[in-house]
PDB file of N, CA and C in Angstrom:
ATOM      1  N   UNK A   1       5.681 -99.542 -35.280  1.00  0.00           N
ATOM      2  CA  UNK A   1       4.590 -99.195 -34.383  1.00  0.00           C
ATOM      3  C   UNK A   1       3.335 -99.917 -34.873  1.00  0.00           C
ATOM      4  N   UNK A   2       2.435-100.590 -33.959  1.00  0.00           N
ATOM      5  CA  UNK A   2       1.458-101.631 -34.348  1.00  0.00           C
ATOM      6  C   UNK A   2       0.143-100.484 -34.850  1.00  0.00           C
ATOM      7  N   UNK A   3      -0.445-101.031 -35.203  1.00  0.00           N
ATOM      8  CA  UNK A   3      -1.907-100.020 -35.404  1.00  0.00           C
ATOM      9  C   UNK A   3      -2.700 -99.317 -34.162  1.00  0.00           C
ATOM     10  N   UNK A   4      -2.720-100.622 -33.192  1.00  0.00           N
ATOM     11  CA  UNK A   4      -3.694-100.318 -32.156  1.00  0.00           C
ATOM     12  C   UNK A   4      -2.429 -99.135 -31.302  1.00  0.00           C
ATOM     13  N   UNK A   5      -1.496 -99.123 -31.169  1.00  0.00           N
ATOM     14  CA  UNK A   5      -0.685 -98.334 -30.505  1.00  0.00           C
ATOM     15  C   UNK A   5      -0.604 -96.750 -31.478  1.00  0.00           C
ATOM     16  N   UNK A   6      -0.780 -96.709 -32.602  1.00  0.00           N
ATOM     17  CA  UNK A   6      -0.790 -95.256 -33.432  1.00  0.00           C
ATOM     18  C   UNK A   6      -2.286 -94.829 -32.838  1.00  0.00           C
ATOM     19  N   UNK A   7      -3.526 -95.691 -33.151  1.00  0.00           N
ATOM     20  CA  UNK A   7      -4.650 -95.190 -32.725  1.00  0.00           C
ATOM     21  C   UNK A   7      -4.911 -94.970 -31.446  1.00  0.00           C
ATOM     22  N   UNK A   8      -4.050 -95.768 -30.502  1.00  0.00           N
ATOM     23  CA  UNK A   8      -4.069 -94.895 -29.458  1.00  0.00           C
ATOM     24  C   UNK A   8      -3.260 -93.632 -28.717  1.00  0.00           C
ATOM     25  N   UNK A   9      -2.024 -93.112 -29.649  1.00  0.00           N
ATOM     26  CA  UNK A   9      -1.629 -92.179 -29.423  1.00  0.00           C
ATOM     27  C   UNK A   9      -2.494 -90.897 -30.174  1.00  0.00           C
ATOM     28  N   UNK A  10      -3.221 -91.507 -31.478  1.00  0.00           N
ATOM     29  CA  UNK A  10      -4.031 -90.699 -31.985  1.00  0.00           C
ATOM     30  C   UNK A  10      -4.758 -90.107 -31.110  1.00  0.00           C
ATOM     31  N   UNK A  11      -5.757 -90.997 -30.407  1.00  0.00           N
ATOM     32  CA  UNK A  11      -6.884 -90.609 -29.879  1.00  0.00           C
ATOM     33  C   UNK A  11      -6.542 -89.669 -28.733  1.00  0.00           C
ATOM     34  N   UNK A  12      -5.275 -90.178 -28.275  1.00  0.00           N
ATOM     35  CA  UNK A  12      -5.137 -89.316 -26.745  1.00  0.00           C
ATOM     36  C   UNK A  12      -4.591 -87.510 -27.366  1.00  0.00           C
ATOM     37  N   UNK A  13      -4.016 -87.826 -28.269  1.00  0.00           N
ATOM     38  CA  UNK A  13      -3.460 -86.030 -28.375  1.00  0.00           C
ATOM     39  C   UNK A  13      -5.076 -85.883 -29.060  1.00  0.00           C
ATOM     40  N   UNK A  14      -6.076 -86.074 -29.853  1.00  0.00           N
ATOM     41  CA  UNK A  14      -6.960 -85.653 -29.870  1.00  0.00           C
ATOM     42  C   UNK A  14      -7.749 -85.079 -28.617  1.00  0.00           C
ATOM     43  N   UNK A  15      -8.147 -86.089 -27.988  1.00  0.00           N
ATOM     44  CA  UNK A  15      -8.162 -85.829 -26.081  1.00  0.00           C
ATOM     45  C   UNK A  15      -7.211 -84.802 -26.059  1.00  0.00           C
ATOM     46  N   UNK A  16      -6.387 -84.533 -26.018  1.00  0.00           N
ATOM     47  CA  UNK A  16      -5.599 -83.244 -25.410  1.00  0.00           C
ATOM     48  C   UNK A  16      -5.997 -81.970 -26.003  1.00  0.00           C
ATOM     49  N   UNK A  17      -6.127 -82.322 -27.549  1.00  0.00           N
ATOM     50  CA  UNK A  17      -6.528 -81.145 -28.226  1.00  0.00           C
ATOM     51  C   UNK A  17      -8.011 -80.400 -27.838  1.00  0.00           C
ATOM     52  N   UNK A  18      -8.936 -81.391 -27.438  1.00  0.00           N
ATOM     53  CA  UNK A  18     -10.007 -80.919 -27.078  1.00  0.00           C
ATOM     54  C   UNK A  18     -10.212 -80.600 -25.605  1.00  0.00           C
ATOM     55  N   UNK A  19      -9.159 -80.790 -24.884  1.00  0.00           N
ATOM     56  CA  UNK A  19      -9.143 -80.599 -23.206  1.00  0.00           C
ATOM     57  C   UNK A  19      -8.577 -79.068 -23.416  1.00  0.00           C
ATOM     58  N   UNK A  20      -7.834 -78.802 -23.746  1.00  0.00           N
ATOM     59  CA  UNK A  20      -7.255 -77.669 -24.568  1.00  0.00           C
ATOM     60  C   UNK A  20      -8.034 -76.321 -24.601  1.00  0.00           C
ATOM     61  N   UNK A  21      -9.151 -77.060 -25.579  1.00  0.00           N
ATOM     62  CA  UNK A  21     -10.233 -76.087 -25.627  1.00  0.00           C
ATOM     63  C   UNK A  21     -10.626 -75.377 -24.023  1.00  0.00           C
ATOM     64  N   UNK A  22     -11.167 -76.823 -23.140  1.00  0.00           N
ATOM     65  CA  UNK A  22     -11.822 -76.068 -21.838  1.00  0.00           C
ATOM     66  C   UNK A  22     -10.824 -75.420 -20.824  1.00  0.00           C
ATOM     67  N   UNK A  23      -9.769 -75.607 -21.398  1.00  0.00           N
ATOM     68  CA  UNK A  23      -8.808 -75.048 -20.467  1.00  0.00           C
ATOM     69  C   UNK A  23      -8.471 -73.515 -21.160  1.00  0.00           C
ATOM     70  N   UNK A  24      -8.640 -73.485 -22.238  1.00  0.00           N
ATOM     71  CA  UNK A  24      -8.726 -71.773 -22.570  1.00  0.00           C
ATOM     72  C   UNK A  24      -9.786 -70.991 -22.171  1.00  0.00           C
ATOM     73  N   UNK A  25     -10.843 -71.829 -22.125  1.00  0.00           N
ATOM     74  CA  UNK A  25     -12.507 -71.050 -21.648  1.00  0.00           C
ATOM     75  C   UNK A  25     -12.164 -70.678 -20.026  1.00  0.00           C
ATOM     76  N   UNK A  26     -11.683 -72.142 -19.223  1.00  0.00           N
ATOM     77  CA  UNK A  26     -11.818 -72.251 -17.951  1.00  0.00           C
ATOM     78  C   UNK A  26     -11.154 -70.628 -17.584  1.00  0.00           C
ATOM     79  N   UNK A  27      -9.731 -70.584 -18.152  1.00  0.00           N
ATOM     80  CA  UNK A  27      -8.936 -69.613 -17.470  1.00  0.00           C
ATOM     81  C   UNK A  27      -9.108 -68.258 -17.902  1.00  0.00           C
ATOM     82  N   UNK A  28     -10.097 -68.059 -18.930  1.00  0.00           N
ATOM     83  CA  UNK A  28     -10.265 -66.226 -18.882  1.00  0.00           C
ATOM     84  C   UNK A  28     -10.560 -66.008 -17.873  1.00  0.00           C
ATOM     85  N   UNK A  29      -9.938 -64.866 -18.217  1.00  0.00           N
ATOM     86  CA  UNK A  29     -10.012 -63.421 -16.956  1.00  0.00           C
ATOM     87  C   UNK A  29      -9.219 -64.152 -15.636  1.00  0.00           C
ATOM     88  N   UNK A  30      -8.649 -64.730 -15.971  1.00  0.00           N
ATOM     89  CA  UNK A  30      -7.501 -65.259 -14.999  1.00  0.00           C
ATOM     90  C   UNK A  30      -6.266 -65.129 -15.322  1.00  0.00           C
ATOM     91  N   UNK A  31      -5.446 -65.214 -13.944  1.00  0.00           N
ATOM     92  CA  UNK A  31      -3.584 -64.808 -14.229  1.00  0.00           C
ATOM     93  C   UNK A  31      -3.157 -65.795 -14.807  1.00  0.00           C
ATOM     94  N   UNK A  32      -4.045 -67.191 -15.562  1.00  0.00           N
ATOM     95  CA  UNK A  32      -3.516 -68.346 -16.159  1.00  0.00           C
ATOM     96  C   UNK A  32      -3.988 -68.416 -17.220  1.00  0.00           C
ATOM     97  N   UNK A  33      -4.907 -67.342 -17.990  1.00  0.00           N
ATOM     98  CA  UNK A  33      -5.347 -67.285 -19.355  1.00  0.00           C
ATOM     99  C   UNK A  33      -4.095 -66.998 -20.249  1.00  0.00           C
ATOM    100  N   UNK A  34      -3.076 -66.209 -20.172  1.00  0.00           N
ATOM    101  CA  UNK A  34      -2.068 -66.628 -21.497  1.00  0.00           C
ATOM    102  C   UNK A  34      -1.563 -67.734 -21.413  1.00  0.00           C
ATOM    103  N   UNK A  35      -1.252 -68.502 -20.195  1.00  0.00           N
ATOM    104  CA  UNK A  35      -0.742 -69.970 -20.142  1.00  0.00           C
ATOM    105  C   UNK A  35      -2.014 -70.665 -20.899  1.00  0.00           C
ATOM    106  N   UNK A  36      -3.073 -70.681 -20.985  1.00  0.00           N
ATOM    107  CA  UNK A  36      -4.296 -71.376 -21.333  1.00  0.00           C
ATOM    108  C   UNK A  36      -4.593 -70.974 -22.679  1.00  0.00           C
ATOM    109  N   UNK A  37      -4.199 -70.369 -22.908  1.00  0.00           N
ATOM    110  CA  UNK A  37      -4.350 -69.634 -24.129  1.00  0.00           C
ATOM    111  C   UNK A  37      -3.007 -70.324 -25.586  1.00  0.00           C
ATOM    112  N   UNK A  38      -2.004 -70.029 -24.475  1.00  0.00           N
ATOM    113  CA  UNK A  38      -0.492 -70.907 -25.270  1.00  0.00           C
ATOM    114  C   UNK A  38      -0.606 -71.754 -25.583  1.00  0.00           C
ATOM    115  N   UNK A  39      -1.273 -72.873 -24.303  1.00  0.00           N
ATOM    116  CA  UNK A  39      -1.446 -74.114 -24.474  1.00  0.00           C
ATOM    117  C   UNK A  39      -2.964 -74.419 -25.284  1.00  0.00           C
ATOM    118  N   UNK A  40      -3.102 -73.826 -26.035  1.00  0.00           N
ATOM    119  CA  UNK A  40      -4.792 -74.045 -26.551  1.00  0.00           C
ATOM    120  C   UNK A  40      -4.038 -73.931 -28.179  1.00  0.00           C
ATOM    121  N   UNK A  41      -3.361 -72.495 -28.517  1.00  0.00           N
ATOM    122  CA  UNK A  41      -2.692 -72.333 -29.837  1.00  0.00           C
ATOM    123  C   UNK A  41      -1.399 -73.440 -29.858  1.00  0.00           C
ATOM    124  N   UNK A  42      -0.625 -74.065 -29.111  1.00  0.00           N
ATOM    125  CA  UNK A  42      -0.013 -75.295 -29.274  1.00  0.00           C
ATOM    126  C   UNK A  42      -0.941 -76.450 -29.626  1.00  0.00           C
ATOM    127  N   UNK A  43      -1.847 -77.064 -29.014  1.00  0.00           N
ATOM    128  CA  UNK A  43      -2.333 -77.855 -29.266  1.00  0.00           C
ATOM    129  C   UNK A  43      -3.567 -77.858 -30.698  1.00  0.00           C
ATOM    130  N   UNK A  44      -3.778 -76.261 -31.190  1.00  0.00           N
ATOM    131  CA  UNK A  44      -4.631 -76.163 -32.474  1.00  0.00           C
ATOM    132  C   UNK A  44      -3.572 -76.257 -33.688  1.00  0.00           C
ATOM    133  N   UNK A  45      -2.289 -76.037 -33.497  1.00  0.00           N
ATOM    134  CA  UNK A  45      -1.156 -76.522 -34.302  1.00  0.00           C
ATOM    135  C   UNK A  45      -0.663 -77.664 -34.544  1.00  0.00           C
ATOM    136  N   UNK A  46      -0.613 -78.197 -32.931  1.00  0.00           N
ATOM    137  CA  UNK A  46      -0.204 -79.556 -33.078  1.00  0.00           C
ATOM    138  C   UNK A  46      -1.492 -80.522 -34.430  1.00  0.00           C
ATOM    139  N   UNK A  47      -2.872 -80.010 -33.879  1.00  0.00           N
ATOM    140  CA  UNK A  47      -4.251 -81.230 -34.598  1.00  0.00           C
ATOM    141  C   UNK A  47      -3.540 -80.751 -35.751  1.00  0.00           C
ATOM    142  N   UNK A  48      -3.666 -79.167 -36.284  1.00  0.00           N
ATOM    143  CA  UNK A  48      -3.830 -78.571 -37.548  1.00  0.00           C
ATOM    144  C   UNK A  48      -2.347 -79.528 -38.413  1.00  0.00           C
ATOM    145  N   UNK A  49      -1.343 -79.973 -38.314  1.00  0.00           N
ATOM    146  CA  UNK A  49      -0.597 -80.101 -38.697  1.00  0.00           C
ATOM    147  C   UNK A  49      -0.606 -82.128 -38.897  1.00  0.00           C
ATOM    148  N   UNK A  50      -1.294 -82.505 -37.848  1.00  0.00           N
ATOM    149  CA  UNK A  50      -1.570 -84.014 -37.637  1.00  0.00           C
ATOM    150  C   UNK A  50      -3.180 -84.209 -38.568  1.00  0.00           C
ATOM    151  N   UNK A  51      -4.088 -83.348 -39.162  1.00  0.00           N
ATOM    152  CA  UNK A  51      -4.642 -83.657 -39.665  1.00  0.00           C
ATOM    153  C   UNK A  51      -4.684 -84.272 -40.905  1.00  0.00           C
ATOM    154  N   UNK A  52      -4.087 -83.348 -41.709  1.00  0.00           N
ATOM    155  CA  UNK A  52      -3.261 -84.211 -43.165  1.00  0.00           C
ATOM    156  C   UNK A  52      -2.372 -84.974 -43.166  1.00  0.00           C
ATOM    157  N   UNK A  53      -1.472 -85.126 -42.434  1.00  0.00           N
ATOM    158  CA  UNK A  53      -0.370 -86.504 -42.255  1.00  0.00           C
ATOM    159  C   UNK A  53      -1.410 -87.691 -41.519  1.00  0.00           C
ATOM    160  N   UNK A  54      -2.699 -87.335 -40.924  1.00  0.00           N
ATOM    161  CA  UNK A  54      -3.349 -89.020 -40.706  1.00  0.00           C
ATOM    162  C   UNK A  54      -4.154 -89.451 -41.833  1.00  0.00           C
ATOM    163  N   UNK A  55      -4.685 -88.012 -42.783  1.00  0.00           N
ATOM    164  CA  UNK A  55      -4.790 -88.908 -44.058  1.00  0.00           C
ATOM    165  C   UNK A  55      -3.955 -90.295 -44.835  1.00  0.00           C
ATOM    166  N   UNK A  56      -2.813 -90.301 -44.517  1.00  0.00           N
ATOM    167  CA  UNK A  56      -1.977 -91.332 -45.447  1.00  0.00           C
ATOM    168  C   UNK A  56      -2.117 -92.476 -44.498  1.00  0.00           C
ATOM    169  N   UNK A  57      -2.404 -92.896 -43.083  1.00  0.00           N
ATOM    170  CA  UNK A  57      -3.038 -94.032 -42.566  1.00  0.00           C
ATOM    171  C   UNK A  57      -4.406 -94.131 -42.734  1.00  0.00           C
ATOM    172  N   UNK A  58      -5.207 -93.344 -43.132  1.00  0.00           N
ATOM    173  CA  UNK A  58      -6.826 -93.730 -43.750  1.00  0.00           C
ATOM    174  C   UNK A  58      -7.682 -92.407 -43.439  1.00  0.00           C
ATOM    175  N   UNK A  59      -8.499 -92.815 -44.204  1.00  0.00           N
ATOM    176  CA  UNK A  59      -9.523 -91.408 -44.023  1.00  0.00           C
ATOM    177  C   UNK A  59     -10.439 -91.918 -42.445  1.00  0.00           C
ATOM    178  N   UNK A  60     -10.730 -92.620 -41.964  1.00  0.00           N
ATOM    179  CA  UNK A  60     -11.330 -92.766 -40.696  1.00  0.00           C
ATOM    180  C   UNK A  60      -9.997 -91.826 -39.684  1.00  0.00           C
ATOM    181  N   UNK A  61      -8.942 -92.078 -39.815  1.00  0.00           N
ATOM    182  CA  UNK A  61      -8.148 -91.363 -38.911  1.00  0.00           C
ATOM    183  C   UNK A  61      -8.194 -89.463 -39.367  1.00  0.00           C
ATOM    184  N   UNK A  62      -8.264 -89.185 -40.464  1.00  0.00           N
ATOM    185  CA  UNK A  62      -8.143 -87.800 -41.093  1.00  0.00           C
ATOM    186  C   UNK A  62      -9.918 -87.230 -40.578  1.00  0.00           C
ATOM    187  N   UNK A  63     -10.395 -88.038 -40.381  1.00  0.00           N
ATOM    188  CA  UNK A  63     -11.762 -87.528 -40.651  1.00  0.00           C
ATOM    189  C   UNK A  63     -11.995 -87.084 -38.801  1.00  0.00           C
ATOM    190  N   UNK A  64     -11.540 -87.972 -37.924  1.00  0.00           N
ATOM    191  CA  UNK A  64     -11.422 -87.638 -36.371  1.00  0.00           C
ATOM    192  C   UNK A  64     -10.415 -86.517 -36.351  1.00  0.00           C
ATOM    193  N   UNK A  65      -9.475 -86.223 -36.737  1.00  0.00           N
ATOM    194  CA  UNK A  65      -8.793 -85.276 -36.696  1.00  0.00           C
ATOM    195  C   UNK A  65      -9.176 -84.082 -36.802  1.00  0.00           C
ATOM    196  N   UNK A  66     -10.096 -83.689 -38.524  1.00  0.00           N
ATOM    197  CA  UNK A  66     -10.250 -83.211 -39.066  1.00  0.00           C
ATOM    198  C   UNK A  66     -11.685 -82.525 -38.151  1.00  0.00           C
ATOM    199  N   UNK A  67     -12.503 -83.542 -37.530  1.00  0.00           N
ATOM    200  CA  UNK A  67     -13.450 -82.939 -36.488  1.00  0.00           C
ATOM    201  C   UNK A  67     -12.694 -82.202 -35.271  1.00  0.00           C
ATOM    202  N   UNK A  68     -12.144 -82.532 -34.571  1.00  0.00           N
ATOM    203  CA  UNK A  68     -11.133 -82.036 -33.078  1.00  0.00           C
ATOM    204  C   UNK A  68     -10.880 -81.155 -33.994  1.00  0.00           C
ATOM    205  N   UNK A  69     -10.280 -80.864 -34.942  1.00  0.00           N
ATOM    206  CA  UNK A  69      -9.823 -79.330 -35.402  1.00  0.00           C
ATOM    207  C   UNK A  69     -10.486 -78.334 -35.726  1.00  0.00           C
ATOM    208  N   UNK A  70     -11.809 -78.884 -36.334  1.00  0.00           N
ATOM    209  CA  UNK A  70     -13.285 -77.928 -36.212  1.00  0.00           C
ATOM    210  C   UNK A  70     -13.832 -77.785 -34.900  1.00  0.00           C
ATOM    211  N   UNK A  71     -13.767 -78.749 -34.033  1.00  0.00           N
ATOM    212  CA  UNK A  71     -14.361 -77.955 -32.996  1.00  0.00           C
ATOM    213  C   UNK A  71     -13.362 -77.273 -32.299  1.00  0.00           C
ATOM    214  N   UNK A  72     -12.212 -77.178 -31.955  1.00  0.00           N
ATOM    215  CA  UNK A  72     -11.568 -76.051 -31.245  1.00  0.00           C
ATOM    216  C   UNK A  72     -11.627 -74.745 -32.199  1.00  0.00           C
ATOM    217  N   UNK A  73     -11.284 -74.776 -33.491  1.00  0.00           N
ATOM    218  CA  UNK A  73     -11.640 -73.801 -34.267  1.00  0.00           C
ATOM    219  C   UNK A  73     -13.015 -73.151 -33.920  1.00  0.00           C
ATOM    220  N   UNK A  74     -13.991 -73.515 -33.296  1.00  0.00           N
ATOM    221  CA  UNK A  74     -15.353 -72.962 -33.574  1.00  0.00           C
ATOM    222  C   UNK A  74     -15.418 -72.378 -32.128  1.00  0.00           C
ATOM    223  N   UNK A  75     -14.919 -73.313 -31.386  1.00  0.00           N
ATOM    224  CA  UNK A  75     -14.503 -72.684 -29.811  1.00  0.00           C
ATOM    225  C   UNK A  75     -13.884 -71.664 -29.605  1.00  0.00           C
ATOM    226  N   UNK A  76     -12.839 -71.689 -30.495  1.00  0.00           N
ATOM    227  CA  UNK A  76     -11.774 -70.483 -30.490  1.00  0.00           C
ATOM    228  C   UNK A  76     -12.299 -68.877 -30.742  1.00  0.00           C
ATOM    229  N   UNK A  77     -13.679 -69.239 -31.494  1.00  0.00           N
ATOM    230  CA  UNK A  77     -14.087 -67.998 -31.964  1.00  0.00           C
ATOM    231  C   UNK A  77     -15.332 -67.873 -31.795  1.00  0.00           C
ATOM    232  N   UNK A  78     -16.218 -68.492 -30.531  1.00  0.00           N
ATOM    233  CA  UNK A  78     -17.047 -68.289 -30.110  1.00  0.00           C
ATOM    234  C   UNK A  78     -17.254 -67.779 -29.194  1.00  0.00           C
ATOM    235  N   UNK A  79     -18.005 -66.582 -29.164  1.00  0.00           N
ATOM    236  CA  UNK A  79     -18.404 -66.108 -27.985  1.00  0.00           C
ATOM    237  C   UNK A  79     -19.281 -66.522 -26.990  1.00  0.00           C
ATOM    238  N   UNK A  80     -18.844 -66.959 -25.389  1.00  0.00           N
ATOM    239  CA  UNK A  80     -19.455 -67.366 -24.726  1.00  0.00           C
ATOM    240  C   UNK A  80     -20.184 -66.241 -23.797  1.00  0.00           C
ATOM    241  N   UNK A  81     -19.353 -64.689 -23.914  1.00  0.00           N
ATOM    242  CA  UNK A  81     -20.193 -64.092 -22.744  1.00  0.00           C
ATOM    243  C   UNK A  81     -20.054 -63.290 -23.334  1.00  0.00           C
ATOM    244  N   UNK A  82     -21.068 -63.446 -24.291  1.00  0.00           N
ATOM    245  CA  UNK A  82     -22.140 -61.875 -24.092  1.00  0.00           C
ATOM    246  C   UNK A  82     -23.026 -60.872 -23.636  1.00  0.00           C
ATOM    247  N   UNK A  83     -22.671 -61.487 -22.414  1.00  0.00           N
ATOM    248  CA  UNK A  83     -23.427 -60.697 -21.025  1.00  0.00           C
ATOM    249  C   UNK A  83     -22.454 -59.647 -20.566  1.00  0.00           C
ATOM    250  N   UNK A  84     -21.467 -59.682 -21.458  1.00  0.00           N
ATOM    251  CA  UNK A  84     -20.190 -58.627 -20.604  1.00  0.00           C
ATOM    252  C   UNK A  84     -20.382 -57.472 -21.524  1.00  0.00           C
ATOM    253  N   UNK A  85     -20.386 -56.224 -20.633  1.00  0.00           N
ATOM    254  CA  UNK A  85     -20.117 -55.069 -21.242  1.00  0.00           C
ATOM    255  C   UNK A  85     -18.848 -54.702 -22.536  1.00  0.00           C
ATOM    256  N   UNK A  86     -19.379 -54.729 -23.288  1.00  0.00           N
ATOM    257  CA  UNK A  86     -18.292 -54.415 -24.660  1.00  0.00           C
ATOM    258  C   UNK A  86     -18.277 -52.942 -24.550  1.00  0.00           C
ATOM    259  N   UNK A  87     -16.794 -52.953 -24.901  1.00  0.00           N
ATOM    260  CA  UNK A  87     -16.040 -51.276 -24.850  1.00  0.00           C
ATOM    261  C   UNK A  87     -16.988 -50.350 -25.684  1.00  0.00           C
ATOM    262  N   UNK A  88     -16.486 -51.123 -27.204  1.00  0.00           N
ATOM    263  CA  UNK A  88     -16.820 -50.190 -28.236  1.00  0.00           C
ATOM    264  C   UNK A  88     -18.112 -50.494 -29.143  1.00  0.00           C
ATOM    265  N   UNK A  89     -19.214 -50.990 -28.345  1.00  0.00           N
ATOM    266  CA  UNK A  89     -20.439 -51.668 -28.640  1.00  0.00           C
ATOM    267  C   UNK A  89     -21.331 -50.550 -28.946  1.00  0.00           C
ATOM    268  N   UNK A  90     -21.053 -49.536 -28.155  1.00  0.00           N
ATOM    269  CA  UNK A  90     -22.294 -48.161 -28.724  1.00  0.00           C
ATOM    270  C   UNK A  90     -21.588 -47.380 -29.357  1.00  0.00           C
ATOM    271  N   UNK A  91     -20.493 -47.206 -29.996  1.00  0.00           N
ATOM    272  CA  UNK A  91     -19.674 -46.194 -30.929  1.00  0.00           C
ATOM    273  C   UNK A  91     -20.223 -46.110 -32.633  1.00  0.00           C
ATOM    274  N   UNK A  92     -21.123 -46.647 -32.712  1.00  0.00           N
ATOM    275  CA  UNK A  92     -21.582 -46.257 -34.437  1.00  0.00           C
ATOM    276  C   UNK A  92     -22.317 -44.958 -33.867  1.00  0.00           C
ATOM    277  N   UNK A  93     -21.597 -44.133 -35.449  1.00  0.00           N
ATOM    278  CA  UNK A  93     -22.960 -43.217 -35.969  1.00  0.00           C
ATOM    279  C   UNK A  93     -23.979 -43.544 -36.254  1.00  0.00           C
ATOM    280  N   UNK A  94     -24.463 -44.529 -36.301  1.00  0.00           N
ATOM    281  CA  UNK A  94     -26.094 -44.789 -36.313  1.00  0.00           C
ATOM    282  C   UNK A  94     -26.791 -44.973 -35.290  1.00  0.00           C
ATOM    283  N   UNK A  95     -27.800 -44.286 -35.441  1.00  0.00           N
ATOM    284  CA  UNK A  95     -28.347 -44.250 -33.908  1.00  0.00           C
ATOM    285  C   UNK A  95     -29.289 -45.723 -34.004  1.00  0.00           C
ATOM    286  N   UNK A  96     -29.389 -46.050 -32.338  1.00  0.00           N
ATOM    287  CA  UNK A  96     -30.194 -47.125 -32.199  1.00  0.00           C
ATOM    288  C   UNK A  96     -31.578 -47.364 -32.718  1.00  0.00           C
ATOM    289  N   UNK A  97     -32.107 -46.037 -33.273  1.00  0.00           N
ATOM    290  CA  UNK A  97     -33.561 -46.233 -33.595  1.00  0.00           C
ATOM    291  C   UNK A  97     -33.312 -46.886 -34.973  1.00  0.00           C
ATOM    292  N   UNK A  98     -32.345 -46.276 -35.719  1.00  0.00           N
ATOM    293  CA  UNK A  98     -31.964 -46.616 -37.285  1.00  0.00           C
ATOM    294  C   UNK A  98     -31.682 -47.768 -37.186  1.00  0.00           C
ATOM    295  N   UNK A  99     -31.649 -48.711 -36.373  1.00  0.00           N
ATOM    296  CA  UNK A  99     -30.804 -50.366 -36.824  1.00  0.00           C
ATOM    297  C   UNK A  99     -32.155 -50.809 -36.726  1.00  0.00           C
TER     298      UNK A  99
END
């Protein structure tokens, strides 16, 4: 396999990995969020596992990887709507004046 043909299969499952991301956001609260969701934890496995095996073709390839895997990671656990009523948001014993 030539170089320019690895870097471009690189780049495209990177592209996938990060399309990934908006396709888990896109489909909450939709009948296609566990499909979006599957396909979001497939593709954070697939980077997570392709990040250290592109170390041994160079650190420029480990280091793109190694970003696409931080940002779905940061996606994954960011909250975008906090405008939505949370269940168990007023359940402390401490009252609101005390915080």
């Amino acid at each position: 396999m030539s170089l320019s043909m690895f870097i471009a299969i690189l780049a495209s499952l990177n592209g996938v990995g990060l399309a990934s991301t908006l396709v888990a956001r896109v489909s909450l609260g939709t009948n296609w969020q566990s499909l979006g969701n599957g396909f979001f934890i497939f593709c954070l496995l697939m980077i997570g596992v392709l990040t250290p095996l592109s170390f041994v073709w160079g650190v420029a390839y480990c280091m793109a990887c190694g970003t696409t895997l931080a940002v779905m990671a940061v996606t994954a656990v960011l909250d975008f709507e906090r405008h939505r009523d949370r269940p168990f948001a007023d359940t402390s014993p401490i009252s609101t004046s005390a915080r």
